[in-house]
Structures are given as structure tokens and as C-alpha cells.
N, C-alpha and C. Protein backbone atom coordinates (compact mmCIF):
# COMPACT_ATOMS: atom_id res chain seq x y z
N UNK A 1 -57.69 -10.49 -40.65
CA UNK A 1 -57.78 -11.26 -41.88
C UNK A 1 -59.24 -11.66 -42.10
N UNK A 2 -59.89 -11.49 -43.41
CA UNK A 2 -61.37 -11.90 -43.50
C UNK A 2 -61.28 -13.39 -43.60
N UNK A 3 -62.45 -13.53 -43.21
CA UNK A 3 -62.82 -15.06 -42.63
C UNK A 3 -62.75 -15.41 -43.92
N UNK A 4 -62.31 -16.94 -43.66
CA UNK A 4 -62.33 -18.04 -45.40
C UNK A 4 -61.01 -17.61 -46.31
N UNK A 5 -59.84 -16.45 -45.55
CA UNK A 5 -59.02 -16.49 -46.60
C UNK A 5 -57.78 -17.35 -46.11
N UNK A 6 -56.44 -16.77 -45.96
CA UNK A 6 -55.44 -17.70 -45.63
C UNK A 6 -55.61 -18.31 -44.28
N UNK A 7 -55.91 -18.15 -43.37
CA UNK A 7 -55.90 -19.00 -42.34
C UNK A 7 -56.78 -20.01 -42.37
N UNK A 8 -57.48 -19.99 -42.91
CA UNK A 8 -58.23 -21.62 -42.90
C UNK A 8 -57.47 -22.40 -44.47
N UNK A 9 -57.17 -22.05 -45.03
CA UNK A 9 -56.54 -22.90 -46.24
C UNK A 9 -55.14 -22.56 -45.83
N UNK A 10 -54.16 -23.58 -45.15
CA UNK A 10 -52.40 -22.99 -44.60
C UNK A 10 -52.06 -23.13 -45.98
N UNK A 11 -52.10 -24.50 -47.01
CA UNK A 11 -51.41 -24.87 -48.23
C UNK A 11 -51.54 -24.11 -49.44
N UNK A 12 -52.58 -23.14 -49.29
CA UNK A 12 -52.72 -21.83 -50.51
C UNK A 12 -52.06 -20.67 -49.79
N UNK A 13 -52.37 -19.91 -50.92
CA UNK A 13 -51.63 -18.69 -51.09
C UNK A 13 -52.83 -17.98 -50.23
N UNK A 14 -52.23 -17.11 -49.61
CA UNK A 14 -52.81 -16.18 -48.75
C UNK A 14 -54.19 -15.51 -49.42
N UNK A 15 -53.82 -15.01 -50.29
CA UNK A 15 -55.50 -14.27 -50.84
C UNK A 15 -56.75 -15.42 -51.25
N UNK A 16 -56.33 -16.15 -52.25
CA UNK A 16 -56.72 -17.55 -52.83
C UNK A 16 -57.96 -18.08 -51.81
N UNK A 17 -59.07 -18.17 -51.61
CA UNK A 17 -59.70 -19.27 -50.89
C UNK A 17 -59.53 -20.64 -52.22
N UNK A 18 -59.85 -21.57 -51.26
CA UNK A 18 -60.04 -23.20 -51.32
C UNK A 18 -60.18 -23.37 -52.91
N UNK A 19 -61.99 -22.48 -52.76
CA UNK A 19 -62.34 -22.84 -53.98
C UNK A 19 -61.87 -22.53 -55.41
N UNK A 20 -61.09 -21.71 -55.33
CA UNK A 20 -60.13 -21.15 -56.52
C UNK A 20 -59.25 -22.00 -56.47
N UNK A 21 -58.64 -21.82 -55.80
CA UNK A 21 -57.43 -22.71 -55.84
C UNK A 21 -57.34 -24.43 -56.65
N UNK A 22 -58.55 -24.84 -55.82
CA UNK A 22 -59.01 -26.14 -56.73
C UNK A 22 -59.37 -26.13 -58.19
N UNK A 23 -59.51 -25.18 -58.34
CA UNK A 23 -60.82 -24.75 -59.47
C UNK A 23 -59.19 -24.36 -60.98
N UNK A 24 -58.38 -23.70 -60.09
CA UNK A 24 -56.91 -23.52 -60.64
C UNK A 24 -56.35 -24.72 -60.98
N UNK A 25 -55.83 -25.76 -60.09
CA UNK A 25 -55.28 -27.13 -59.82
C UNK A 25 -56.33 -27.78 -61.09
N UNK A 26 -57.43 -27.56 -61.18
CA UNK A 26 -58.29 -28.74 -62.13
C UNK A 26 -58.00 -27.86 -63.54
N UNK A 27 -58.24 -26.60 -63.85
CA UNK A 27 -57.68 -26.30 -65.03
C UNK A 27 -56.50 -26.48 -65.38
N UNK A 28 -55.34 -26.54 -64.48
CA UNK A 28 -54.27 -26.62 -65.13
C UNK A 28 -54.00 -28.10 -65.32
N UNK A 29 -54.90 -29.01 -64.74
CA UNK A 29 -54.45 -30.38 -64.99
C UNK A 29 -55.09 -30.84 -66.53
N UNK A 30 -56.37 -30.06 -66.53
CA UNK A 30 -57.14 -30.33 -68.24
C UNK A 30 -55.93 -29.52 -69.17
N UNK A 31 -55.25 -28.38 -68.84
CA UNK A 31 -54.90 -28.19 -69.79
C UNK A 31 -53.35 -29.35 -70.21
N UNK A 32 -52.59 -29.46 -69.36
CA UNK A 32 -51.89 -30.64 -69.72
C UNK A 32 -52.09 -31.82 -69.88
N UNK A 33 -53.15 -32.39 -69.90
CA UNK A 33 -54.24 -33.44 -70.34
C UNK A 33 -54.19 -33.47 -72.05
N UNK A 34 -54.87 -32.07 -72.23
CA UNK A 34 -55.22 -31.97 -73.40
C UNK A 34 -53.73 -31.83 -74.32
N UNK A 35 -53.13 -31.16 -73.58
CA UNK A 35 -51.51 -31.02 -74.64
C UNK A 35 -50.76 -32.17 -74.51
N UNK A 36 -51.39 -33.48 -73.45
CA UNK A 36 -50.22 -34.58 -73.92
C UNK A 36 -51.13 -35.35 -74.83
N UNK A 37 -52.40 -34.96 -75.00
CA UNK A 37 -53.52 -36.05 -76.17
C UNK A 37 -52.46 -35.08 -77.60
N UNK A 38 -52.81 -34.05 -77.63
CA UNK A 38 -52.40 -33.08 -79.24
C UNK A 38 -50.96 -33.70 -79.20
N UNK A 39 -50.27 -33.77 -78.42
CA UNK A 39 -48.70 -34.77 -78.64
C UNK A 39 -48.92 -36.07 -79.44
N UNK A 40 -49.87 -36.68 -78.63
CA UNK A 40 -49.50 -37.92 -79.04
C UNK A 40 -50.51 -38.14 -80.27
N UNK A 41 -51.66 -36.93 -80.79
CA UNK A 41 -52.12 -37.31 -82.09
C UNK A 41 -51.52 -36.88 -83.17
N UNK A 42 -50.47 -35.74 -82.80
CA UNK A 42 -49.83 -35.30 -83.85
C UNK A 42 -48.07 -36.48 -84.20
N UNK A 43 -48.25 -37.33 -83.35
CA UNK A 43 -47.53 -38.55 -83.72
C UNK A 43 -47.83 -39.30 -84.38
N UNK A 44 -49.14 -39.67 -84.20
CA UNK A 44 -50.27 -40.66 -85.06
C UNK A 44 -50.52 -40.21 -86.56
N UNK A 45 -50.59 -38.70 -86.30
CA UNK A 45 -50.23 -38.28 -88.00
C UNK A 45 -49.35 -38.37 -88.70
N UNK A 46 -48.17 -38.44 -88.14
CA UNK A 46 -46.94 -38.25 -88.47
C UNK A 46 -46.77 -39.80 -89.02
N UNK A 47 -47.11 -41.17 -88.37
CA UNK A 47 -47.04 -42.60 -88.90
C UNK A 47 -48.48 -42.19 -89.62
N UNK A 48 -49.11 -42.00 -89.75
CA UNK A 48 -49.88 -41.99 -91.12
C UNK A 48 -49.33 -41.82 -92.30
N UNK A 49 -48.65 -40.59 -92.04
CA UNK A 49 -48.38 -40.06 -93.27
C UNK A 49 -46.87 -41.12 -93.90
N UNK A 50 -47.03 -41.43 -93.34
CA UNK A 50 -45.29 -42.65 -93.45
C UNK A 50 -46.04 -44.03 -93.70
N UNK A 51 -46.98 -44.29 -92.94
CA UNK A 51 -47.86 -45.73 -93.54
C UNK A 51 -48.22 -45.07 -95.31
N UNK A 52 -49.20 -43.84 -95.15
CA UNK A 52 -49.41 -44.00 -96.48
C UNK A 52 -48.71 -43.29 -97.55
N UNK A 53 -47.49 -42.61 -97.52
CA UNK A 53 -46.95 -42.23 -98.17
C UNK A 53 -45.32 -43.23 -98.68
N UNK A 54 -45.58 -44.30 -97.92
CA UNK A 54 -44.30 -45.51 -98.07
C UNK A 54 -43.56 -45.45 -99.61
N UNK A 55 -43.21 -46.17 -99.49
CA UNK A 55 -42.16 -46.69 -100.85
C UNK A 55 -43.44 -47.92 -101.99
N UNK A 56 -43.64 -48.89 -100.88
CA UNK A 56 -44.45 -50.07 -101.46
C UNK A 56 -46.07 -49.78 -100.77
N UNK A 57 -46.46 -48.78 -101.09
CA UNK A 57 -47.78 -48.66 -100.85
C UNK A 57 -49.36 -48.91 -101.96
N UNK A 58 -49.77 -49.57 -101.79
CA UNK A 58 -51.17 -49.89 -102.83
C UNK A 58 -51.82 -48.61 -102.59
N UNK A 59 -53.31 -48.52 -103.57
CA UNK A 59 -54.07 -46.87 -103.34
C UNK A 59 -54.55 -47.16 -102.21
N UNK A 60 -55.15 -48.18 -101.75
CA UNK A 60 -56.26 -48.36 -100.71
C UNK A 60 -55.48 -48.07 -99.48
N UNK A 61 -54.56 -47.92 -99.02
CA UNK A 61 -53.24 -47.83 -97.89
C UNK A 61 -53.09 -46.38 -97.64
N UNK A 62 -53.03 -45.87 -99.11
CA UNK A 62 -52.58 -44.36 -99.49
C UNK A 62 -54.03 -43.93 -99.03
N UNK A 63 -54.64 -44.42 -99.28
CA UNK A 63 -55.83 -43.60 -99.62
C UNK A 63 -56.43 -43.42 -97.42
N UNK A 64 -56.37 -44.56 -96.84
CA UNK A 64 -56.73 -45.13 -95.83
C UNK A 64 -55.83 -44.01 -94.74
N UNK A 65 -54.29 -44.50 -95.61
CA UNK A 65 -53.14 -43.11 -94.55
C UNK A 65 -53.60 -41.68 -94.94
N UNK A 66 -54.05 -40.97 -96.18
CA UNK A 66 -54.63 -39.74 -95.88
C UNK A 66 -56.08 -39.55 -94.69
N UNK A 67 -56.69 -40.07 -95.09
CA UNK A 67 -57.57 -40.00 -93.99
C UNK A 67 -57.46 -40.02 -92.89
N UNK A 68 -56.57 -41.08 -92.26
CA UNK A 68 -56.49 -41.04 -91.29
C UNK A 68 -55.29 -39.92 -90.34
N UNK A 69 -54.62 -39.82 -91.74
CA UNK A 69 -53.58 -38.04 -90.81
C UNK A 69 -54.68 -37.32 -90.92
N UNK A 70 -55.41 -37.01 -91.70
CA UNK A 70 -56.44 -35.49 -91.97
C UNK A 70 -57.00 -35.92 -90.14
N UNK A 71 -57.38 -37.13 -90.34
CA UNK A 71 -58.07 -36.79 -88.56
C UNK A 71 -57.37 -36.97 -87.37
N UNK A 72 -56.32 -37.07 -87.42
CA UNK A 72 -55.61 -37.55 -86.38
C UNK A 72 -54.83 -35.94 -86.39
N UNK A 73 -54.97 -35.20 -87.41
CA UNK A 73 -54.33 -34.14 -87.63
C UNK A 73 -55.42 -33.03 -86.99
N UNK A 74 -56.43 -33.37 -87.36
CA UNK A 74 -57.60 -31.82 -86.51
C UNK A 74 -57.30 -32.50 -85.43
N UNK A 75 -57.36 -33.77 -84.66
CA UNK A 75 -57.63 -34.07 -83.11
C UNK A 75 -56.63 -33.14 -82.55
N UNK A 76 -55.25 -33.56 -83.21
CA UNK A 76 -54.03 -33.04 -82.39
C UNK A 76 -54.41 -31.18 -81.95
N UNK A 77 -54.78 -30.58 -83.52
CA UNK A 77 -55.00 -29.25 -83.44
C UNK A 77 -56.27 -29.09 -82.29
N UNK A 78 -57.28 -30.05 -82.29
CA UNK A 78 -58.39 -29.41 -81.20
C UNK A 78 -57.87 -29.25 -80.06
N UNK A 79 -57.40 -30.66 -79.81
CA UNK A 79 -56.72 -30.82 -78.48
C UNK A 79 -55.79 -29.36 -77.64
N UNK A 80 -55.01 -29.14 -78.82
CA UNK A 80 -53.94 -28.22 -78.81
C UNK A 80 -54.28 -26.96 -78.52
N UNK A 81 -55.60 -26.49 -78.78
CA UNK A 81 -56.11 -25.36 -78.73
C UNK A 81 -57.39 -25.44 -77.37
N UNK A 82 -57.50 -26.92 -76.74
CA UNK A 82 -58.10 -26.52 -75.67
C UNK A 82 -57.48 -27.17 -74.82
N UNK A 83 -56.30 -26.89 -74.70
CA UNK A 83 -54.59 -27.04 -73.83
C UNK A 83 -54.36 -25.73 -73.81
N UNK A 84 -54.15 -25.14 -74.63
CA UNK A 84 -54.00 -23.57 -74.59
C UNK A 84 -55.02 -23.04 -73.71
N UNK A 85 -55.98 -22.94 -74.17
CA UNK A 85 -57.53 -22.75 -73.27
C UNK A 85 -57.56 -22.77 -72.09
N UNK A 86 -56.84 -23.75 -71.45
CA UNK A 86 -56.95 -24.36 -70.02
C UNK A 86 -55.76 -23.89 -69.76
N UNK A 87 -54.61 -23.76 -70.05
CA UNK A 87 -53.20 -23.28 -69.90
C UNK A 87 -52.59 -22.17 -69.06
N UNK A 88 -51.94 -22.02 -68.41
CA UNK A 88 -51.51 -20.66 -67.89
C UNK A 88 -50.67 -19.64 -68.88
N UNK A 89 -50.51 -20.12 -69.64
CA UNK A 89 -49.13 -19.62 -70.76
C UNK A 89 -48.96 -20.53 -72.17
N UNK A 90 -48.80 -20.21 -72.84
CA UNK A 90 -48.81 -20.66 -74.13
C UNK A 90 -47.27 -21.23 -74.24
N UNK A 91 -46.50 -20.74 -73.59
CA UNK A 91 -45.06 -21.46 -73.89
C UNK A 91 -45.19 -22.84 -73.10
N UNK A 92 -45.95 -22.97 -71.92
CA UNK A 92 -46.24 -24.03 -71.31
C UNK A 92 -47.20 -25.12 -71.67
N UNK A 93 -48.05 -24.94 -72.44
CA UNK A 93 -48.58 -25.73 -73.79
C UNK A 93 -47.82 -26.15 -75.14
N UNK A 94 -47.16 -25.60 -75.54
CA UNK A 94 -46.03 -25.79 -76.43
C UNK A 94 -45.07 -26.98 -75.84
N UNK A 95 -44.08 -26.27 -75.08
CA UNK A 95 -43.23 -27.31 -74.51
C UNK A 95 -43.68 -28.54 -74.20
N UNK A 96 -45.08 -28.72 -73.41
CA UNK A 96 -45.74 -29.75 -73.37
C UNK A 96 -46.14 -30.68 -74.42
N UNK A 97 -46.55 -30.18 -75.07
CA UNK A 97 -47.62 -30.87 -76.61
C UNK A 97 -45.78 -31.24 -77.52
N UNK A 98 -44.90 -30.73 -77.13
CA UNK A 98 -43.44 -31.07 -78.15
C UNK A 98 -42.90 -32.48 -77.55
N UNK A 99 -42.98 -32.09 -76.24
CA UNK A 99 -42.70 -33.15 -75.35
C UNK A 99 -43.17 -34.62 -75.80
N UNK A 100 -44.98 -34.23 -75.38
CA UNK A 100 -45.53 -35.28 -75.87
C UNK A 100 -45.45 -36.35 -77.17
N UNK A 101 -45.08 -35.36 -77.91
CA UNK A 101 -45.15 -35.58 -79.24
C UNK A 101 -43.39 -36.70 -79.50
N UNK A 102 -42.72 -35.90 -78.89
CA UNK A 102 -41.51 -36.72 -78.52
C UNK A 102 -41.28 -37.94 -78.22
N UNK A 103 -41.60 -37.73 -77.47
CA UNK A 103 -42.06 -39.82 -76.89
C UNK A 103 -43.04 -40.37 -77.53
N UNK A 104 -44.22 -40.07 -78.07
CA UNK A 104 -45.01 -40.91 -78.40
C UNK A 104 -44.44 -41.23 -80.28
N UNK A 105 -43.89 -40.55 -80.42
CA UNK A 105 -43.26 -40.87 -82.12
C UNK A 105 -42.42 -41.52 -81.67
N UNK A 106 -41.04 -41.78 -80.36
CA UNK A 106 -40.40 -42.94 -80.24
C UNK A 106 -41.02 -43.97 -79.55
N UNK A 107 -42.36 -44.20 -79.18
CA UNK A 107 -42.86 -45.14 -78.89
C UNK A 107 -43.02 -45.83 -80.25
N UNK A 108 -44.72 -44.97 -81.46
CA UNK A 108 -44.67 -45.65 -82.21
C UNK A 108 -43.56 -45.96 -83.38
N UNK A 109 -42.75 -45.10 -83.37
CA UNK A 109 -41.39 -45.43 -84.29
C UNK A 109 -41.26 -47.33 -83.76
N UNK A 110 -41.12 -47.50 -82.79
CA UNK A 110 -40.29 -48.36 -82.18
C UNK A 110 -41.50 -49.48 -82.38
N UNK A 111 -43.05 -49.14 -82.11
CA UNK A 111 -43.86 -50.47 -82.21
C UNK A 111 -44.04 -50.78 -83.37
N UNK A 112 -44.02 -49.29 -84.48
CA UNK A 112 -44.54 -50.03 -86.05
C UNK A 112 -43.21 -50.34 -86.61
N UNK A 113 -42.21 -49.89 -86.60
CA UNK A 113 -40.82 -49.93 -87.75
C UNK A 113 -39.84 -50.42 -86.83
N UNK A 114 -40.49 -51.16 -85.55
CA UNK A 114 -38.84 -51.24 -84.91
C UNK A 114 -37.68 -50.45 -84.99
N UNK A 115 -37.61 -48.99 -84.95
CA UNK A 115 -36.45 -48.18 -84.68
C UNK A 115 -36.46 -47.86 -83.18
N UNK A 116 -35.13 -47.63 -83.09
CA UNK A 116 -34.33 -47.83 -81.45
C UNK A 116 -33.52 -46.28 -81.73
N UNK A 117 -33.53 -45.96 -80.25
CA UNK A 117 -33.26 -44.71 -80.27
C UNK A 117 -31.70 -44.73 -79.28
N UNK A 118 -30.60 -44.41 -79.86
CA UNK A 118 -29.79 -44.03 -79.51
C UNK A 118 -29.58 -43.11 -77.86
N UNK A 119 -28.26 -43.39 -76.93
CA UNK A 119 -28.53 -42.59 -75.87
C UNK A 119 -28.43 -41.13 -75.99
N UNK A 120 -27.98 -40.43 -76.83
CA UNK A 120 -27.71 -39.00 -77.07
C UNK A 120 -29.01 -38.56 -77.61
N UNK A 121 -29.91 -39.32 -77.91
CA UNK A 121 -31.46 -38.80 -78.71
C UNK A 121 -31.99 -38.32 -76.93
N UNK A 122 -31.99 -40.04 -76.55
CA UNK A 122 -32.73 -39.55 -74.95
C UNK A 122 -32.10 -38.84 -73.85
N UNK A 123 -30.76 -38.49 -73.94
CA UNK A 123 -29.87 -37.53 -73.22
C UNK A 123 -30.84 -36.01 -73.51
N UNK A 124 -30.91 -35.88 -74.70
CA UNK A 124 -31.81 -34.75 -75.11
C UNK A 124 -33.50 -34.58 -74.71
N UNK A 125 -34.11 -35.90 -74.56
CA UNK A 125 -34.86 -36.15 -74.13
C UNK A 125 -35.33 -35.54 -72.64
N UNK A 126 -34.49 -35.66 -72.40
CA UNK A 126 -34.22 -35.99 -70.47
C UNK A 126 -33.97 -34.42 -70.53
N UNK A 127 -33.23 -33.84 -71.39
CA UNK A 127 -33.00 -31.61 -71.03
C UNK A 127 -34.58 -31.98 -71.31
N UNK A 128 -35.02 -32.03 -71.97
CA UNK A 128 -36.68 -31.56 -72.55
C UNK A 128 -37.98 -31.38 -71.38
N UNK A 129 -37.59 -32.84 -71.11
CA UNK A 129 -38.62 -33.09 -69.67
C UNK A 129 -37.39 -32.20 -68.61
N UNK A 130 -36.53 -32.39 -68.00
CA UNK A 130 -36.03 -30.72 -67.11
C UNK A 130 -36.04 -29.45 -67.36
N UNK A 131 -36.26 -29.43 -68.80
CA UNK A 131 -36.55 -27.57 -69.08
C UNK A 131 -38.32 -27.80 -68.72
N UNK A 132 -39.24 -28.49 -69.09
CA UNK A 132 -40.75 -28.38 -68.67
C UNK A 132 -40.96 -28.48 -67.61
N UNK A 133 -39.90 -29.40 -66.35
CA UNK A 133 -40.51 -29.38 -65.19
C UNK A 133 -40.06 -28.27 -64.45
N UNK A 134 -39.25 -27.05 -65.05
CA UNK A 134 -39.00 -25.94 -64.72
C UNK A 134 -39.83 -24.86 -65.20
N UNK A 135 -40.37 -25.08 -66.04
CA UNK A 135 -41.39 -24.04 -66.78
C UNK A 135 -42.83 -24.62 -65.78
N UNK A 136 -43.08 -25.56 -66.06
CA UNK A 136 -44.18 -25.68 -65.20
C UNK A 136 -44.10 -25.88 -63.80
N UNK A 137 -42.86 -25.28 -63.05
CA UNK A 137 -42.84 -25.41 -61.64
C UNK A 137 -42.52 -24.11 -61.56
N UNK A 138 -42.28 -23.31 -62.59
CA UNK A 138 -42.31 -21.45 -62.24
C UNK A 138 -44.26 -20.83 -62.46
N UNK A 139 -45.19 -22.03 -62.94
CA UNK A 139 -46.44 -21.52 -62.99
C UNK A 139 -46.63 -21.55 -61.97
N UNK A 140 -46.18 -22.24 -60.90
CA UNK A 140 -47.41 -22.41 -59.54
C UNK A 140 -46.98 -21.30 -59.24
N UNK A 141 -48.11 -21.01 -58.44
CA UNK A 141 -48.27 -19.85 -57.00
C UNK A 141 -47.25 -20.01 -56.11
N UNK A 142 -46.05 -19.03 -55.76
CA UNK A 142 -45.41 -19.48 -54.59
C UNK A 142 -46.14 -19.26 -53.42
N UNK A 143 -45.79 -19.48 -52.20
CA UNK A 143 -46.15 -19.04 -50.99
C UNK A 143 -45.69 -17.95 -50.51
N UNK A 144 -46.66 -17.00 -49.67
CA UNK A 144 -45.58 -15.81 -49.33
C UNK A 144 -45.38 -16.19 -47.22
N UNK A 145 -44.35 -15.83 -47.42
CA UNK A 145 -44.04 -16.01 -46.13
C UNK A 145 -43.91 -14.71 -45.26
């Protein structure tokens, strides 16, 4: 076996030295970084567009909620696209950034409008986060034995 490969790193994969491996572990942590920020700005757009598109809204409100989706709307997309970037798979950025986006609209649902979420919303919730921690536990590297 050449020196520096699996026998000095037991917890990687046999070919893999150290420094990849880390170098792997830190990209894939930016890229789900970045897809739970594009979650939770594409929530922030989403109460924009509901602050300024209301029922009893003045212009300055309207005017204040476009702006502020237009930017809360590129963040989500930058974000989203350097989640992908960093990503192993694009379905694994997706699921992520949906995820995100999931909870953080029943967060702010719940801080700006006081809406409460039923147990069959978060029953569904709960498949969402177990279908991702299966998608992102088929990215790692197995071990070969």
C-alpha cells in the first residue's frame, strides 16, 4: 500500500488521503450551509410578498414589500446556486433548500401572523427531514471492507 493512503487515515476510504477527505467534509458542509440560507430567504420572500401585497396595505408598505422580496429573492437564488456549487448532487440541494424553506415559512408564518400548524402538516414534515437524511446519508463514501 503507498505510504499516506488507507493505513494511516483507518476513518477514510481506502484510496482518499486525509487531505481530500477534509477538503470533501468542508465542501459538503458549505454546500448545505448555503441551501439552508436559499430556504430560509426564499421564506422571507414569500412574507414579503404577503406583507406587501395584504388586503389593508398603504403604497409605502407595498412599495417597501416589493423591494424587499426582489432581494430577499436574488439572495435565496445566489445562495441556491452556490449550494449547488458545493453540492454532490443537485437532488440533494433541492431537497435541502425545500426543507429549509419548510420550516422557516412555519417559523415566520407563526412569528408574523400567528398561524399554528396542525399535526398532519408536521407528520409530513418529519417524512421530509427522513427522506433527506437518507439522500444525504447515501452521499457519503461507504467504507470498503
Amino acid at each position: 500500500m503507498a505510504a499516506g493512503t488507507g493505513s494511516a487515515y483507518r476513518d477514510s476510504p481506502a484510496g482518499l488521503p486525509g487531505s481530500l477527505q477534509a477538503g470533501a467534509m468542508r465542501r459538503r458542509f458549505w454546500g448545505v450551509f448555503n441551501c439552508l440560507c436559499a430556504g430560509a430567504f426564499g421564506s422571507l420572500a414569500a412574507a414579503s410578498a404577503k406583507l406587501a401585497f395584504g388586503s389593508e396595505v398603504n403604497a409605502g408598505f407595498c412599495i417597501l414589500g416589493i423591494i424587499a422580496m426582489a432581494t430577499t429573492n436574488s439572495l435565496m437564488w445566489t445562495f441556491f446556486s452556490r449550494g449547488l456549487s458545493f453540492s454532490m448532487s443537485s437532488a440533494i440541494a433541492s431537497v435541502t433548500v425545500t426543507f429549509s424553506n419548510i420550516l422557516s415559512s412555519a417559523f415566520l408564518g407563526f412569528v408574523l401572523y400567528g398561524e399554528c400548524r396542525q399535526v398532519l402538516w408536521w407528520g409530513g414534515v418529519s417524512l421530509i427531514l427522513c427522506g433527506l437524511v437518507l439522500v444525504h446519508g447515501r452521499a457519503l463514501p461507504h467504507k470498503q471492507q
